[in-house]
Structures are given as structure tokens and as C-alpha cells.
C-alpha atoms as a PDB file:
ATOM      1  CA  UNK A   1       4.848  -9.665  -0.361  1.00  0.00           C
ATOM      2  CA  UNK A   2       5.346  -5.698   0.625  1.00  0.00           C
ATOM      3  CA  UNK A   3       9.405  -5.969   0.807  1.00  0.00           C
ATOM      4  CA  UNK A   4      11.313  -8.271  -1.569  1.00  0.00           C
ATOM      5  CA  UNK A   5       8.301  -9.190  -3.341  1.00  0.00           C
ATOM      6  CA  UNK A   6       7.059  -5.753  -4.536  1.00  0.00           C
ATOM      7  CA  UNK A   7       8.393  -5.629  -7.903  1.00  0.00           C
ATOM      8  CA  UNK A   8       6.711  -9.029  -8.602  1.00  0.00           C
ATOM      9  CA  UNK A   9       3.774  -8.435  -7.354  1.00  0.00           C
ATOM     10  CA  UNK A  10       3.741  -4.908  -9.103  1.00  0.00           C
ATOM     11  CA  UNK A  11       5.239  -6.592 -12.500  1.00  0.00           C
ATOM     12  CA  UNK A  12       2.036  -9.133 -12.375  1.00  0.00           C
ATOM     13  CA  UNK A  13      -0.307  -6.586 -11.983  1.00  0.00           C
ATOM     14  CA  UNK A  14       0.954  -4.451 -14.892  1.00  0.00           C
ATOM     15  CA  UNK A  15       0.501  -7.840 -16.972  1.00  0.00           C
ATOM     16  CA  UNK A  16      -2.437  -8.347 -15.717  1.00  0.00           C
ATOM     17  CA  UNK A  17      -3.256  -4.307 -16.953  1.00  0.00           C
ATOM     18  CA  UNK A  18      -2.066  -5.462 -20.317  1.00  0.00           C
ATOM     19  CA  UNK A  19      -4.237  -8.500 -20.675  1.00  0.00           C
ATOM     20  CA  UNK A  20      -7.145  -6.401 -20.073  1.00  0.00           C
ATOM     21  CA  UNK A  21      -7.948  -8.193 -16.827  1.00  0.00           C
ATOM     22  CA  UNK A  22      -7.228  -4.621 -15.002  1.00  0.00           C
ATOM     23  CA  UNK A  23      -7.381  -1.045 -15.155  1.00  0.00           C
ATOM     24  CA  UNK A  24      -5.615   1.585 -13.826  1.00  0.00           C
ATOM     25  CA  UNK A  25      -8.114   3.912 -13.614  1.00  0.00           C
ATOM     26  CA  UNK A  26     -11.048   1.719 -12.871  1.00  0.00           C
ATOM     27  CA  UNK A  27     -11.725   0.855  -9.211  1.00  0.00           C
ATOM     28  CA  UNK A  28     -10.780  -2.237  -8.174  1.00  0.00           C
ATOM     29  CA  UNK A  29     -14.027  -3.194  -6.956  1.00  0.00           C
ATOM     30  CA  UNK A  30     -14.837  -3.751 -10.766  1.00  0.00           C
ATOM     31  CA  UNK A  31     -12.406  -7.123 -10.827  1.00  0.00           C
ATOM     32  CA  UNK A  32     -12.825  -7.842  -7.006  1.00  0.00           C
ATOM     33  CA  UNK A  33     -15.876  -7.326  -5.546  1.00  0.00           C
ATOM     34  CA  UNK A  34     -15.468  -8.324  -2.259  1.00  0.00           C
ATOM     35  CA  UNK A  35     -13.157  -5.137  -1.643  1.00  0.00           C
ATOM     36  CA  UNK A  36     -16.015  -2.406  -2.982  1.00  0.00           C
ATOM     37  CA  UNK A  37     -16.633  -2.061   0.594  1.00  0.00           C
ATOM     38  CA  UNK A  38     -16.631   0.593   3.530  1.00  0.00           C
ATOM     39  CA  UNK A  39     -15.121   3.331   1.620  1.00  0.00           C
ATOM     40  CA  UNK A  40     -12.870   1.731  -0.664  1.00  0.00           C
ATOM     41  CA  UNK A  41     -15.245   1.421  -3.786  1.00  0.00           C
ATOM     42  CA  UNK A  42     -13.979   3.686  -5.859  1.00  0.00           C
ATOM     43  CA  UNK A  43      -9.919   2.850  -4.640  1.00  0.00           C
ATOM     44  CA  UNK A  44      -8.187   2.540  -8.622  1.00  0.00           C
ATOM     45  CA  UNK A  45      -5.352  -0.050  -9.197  1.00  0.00           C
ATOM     46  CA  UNK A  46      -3.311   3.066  -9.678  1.00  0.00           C
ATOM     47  CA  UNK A  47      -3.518   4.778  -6.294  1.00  0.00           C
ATOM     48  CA  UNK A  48      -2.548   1.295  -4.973  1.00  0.00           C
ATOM     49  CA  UNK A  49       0.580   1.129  -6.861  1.00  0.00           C
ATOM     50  CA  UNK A  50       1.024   4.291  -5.261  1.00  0.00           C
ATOM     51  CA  UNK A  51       0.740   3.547  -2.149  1.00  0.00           C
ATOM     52  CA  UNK A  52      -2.466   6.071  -1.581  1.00  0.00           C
ATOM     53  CA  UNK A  53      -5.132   3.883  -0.587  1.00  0.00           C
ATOM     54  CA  UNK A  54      -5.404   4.509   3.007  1.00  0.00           C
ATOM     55  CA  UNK A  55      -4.713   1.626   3.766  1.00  0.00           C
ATOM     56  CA  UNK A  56      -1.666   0.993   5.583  1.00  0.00           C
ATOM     57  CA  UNK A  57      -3.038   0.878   9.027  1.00  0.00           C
ATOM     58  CA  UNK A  58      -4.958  -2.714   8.057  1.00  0.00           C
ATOM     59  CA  UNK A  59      -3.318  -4.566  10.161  1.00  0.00           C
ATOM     60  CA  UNK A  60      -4.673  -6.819  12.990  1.00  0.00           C
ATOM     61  CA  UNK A  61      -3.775  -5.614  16.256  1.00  0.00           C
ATOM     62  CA  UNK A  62      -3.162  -8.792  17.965  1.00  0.00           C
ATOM     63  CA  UNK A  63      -2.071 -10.569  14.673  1.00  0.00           C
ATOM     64  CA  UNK A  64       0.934 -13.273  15.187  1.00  0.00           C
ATOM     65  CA  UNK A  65       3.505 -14.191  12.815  1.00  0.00           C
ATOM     66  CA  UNK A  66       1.372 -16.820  11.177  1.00  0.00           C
ATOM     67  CA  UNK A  67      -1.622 -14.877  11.153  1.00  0.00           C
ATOM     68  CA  UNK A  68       0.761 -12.227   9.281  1.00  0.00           C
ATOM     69  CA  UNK A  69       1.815 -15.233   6.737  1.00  0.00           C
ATOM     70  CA  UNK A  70      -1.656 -16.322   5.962  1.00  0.00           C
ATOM     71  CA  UNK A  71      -2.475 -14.589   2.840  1.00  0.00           C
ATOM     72  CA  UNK A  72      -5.855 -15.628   2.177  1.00  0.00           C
ATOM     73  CA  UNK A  73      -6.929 -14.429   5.656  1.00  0.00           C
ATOM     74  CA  UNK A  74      -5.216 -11.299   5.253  1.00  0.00           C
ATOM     75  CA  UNK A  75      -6.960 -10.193   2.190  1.00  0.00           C
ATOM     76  CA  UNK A  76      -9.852 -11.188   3.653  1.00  0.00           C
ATOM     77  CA  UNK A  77      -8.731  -8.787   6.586  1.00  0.00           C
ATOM     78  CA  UNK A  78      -8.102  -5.812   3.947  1.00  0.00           C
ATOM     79  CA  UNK A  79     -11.676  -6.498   2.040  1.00  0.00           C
ATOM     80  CA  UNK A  80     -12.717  -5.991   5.098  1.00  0.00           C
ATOM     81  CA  UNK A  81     -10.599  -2.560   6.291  1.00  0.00           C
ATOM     82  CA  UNK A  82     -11.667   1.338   6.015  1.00  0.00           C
ATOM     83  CA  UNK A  83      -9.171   3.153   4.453  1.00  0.00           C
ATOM     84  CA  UNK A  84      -7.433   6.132   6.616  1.00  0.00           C
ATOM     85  CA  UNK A  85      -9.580   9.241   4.839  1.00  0.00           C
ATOM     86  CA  UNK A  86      -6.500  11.552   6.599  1.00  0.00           C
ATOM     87  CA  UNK A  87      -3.741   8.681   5.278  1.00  0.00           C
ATOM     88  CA  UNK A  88      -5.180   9.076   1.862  1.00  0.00           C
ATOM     89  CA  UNK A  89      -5.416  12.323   1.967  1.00  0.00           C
ATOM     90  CA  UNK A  90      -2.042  13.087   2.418  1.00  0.00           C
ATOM     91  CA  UNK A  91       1.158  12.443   0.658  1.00  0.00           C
ATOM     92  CA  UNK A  92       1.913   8.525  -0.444  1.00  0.00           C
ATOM     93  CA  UNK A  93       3.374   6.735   2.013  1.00  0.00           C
ATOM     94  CA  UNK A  94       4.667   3.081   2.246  1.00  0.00           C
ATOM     95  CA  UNK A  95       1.594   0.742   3.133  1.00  0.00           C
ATOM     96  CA  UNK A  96       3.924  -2.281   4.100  1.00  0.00           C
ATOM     97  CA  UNK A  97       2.093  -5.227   4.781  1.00  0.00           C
ATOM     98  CA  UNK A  98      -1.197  -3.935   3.433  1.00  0.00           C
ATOM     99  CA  UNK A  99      -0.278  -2.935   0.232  1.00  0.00           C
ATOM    100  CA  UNK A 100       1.216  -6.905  -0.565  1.00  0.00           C
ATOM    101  CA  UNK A 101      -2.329  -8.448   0.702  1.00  0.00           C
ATOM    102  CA  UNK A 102      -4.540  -5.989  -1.484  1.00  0.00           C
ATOM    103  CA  UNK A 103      -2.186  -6.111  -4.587  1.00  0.00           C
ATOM    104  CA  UNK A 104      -2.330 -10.126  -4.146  1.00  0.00           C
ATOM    105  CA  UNK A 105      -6.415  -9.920  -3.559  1.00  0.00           C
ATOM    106  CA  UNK A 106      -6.613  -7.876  -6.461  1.00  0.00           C
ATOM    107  CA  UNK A 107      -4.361 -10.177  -8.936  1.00  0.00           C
ATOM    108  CA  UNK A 108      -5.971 -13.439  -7.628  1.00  0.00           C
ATOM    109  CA  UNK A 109      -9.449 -11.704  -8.452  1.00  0.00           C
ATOM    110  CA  UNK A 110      -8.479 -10.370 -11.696  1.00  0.00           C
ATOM    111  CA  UNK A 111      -6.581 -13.958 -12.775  1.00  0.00           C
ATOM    112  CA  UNK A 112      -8.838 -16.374 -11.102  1.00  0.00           C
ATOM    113  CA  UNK A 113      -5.637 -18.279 -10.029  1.00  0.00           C
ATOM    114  CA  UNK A 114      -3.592 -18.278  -6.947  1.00  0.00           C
ATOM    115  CA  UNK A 115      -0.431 -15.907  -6.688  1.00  0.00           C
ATOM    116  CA  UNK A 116       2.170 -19.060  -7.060  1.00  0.00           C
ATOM    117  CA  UNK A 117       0.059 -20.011  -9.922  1.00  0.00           C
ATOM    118  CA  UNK A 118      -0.196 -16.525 -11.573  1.00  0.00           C
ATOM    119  CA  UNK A 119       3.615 -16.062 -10.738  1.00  0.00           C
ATOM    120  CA  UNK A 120       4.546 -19.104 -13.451  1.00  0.00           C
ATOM    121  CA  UNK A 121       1.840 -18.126 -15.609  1.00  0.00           C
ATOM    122  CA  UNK A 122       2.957 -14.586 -16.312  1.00  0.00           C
ATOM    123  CA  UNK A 123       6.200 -14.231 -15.345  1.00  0.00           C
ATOM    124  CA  UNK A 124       8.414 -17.644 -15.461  1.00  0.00           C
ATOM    125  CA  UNK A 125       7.265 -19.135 -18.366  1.00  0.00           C
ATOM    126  CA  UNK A 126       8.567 -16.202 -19.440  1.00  0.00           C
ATOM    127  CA  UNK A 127      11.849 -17.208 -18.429  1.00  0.00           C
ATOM    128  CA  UNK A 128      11.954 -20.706 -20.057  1.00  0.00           C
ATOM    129  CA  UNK A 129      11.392 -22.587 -16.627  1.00  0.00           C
ATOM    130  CA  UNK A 130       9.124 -23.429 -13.914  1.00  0.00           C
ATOM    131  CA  UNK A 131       8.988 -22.381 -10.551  1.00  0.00           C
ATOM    132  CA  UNK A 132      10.990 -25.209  -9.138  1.00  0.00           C
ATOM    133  CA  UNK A 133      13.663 -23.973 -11.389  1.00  0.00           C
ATOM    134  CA  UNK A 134      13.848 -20.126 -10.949  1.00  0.00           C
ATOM    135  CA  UNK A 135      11.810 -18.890  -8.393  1.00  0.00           C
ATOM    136  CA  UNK A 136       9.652 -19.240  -5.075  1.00  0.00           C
ATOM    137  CA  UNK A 137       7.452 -17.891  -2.809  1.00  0.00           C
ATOM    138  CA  UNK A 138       8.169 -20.201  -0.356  1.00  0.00           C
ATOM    139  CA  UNK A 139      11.860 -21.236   0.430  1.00  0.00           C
ATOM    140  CA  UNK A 140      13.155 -24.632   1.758  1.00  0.00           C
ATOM    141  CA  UNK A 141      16.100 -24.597   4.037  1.00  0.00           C
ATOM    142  CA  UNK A 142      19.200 -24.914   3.209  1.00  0.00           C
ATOM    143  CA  UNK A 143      21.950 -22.797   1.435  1.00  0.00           C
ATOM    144  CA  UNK A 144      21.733 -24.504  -2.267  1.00  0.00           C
ATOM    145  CA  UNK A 145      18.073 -23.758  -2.437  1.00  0.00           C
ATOM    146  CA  UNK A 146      18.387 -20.207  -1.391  1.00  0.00           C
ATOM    147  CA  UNK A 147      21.157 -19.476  -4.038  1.00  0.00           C
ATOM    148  CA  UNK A 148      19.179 -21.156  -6.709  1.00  0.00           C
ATOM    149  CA  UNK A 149      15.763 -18.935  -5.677  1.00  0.00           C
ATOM    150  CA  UNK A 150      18.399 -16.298  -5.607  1.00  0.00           C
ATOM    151  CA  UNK A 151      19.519 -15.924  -9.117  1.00  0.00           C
ATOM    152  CA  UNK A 152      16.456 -14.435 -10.630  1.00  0.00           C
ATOM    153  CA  UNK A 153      16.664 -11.182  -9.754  1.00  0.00           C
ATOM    154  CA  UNK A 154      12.988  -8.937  -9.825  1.00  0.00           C
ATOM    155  CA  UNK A 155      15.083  -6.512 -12.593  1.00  0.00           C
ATOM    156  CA  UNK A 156      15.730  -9.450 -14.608  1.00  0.00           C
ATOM    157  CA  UNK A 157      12.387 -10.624 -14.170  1.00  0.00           C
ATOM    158  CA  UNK A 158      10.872  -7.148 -14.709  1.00  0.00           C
ATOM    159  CA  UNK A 159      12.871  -6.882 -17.974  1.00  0.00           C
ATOM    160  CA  UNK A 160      11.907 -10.678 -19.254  1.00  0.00           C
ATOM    161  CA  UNK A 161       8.556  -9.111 -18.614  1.00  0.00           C
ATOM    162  CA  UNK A 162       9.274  -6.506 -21.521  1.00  0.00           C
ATOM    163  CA  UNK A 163       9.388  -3.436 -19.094  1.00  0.00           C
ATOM    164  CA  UNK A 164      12.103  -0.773 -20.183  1.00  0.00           C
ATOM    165  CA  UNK A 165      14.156  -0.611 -16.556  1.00  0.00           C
ATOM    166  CA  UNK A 166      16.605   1.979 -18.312  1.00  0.00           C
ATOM    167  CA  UNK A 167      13.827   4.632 -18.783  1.00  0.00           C
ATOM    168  CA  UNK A 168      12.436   3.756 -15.574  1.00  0.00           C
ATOM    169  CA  UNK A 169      15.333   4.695 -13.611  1.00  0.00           C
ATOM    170  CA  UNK A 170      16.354   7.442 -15.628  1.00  0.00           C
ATOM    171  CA  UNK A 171      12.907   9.213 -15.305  1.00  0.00           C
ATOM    172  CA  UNK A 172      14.878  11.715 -12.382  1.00  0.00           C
ATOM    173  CA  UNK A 173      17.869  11.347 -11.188  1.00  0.00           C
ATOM    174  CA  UNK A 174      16.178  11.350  -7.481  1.00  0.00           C
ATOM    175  CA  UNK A 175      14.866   8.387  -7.709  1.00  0.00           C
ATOM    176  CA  UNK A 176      11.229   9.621  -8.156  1.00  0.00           C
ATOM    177  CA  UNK A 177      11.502  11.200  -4.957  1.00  0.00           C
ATOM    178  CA  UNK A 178       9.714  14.708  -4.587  1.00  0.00           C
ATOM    179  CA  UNK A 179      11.274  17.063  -1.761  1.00  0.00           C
ATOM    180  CA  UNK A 180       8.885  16.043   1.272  1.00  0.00           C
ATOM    181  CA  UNK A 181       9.798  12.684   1.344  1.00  0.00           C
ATOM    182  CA  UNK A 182      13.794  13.386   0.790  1.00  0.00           C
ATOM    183  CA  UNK A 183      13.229  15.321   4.108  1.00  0.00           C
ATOM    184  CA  UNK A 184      10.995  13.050   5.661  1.00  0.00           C
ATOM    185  CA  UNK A 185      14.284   9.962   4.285  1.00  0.00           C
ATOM    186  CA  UNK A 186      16.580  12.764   6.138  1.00  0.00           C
ATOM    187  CA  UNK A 187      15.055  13.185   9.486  1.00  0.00           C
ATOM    188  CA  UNK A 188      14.206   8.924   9.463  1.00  0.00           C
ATOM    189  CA  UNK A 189      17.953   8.418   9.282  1.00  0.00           C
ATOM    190  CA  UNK A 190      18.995  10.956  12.291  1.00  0.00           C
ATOM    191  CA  UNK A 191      19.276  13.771   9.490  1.00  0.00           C
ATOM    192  CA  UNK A 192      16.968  16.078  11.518  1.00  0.00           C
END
């Protein structure tokens, strides 16, 4: 949900911003109530897009693989986290695994269906077919199916979706990168 899946997951919540269902600006406590709690009632939709919710540390210490996979349990694990005040305070940062589980807890909220179900709904019926035909969350084994879940692409998706990738990208030629965190992408990669 945090890696390959974060332009989906970010796509569906901007449709669900455009339905109405969400807010920006509003804290997402409004659509899910079960995450107005210690400290994170007034988090926006917005911040978490931006990866400034404090919450990247949400992550159970002793948590397996499975546990990891088990998305119901982990946004029950991030309804349930503090935010970092420090983390928050500071510069965005990547939330990882966090930042997949509260997006999905928020659109599930917001939808009142599941993510698989809010994928077809708002993205691949876009696209003329059903998720058996263009895309999963889950995928079998074998090399035909992963080719076939392979060929819709999240900027092809994101564009179906009616958002303008062109201006997107072309918004700064740094990639939307401010100076801290081309230093910070520097020193990660032995550059200091």
C-alpha cells in the first residue's frame, strides 16, 4: 500500500475529495471517527498526503509479515497510534507503512466499501474493465498473471482518472524536492 500502491491509493482519495466524501482541509476524524484519537483529531487529509502526520513510527514492534499484510488490523493499529509531535514537527518525511494503513482507513471510512471494492468503483470502471481484467491487489502466481496486473500502469490510471500528469511533473524541474531533502537523498546514497 505505501510503495507501488501510493499513487492509487492517493488517486482514490483525491476522488473521493471530489465526490465530496473528503476534505483536504477538514480533519479526518470528521469521515473516520475512530482515528479522532490521542492527538490526531485535528490530522487533515492534506498533511497525510504529505506525509506530516507523525505518524510513521506506527508500527508494531514485534509485528510479523502477516501481521504487516493484515490491513484491517493495521488500521486498527494506526486509530490507535500517537503521532510523533517532534516527527510532525519537522520536515515531511516518508511514513512507509503507516501512511498506506491510514490513507486505506480513511478511504474505507469515507466510501463505506472495502479498498478492492473502492479500487473498481472509482478507478477501473473507469478503464472499461473489472478488476480481474486490469488490476489487483492481490496477485496469483505465475508469470501470465503478473504481466496482465502489469499493464495498467498508476500514470495511466492516474490520467483515466482525469488528473493532468503533464502539469504535475512539470510543476519544478526537481521533482518537488526542496533543498533539505536533496541533501538528506545525497548523504542516503553515500553522497555525504
Amino acid at each position: 500500500l505505501s510503495g507501488a500502491g501510493s499513487p492509487l491509493l492517493a488517486t482514490l482519495a483525491l476522488k473521493e475529495v471530489a465526490r465530496g466524501a473528503l476534505r483536504l482541509d477538514a480533519p479526518l476524524a470528521a469521515a473516520w471517527e475512530a482515528f479522532g484519537q490521542g492527538g490526531k483529531e485535528r490530522l487533515t487529509l492534506a498533511e497525510l498526503l504529505n506525509h506530516q502526520t507523525g505518524l510513521g513510527g506506527a508500527v508494531p514492534p514485534a509485528a510479523r509479515l502477516g501481521d504487516l499484510c493484515n490491513l484491517e488490523a493495521m488500521v486498527r493499529v494506526v486509530e490507535a497510534a500517537e503521532p510523533d509531535t517532534e516527527e510532525r514537527a519537522g520536515p515531511a518525511s516518508h511514513e512507509g507503512l503507516p501512511w498506506g494503513w491510514a490513507l486505506a482507513g480513511a478511504l474505507q471510512a469515507s466510501s463505506g466499501l472495502g479498498l478492492e471494492a473502492l479500487m473498481e468503483k472509482r478507478i477501473l470502471s473507469l478503464l472499461g474493465g473489472g478488476a480481474e481484467d486490469e488490476l489487483r491487489l492481490r496477485v496469483n502466481d505465475g508469470e501470465d498473471e503478473l504481466r496482465r496486473c502489469a499493464k495498467a500502469s498508476a500514470a495511466v490510471l492516474m490520467k483515466e482518472a482525469g488528473f493532468d500528469l503533464d502539469a504535475m511533473l512539470s510543476a519544478g524541474d526537481d521533482g518537488g524536492q526542496d533543498e533539505g531533502a536533496k541533501k538528506e537523498g545525497a548523504q542516503g546514497e553515500g553522497g555525504g
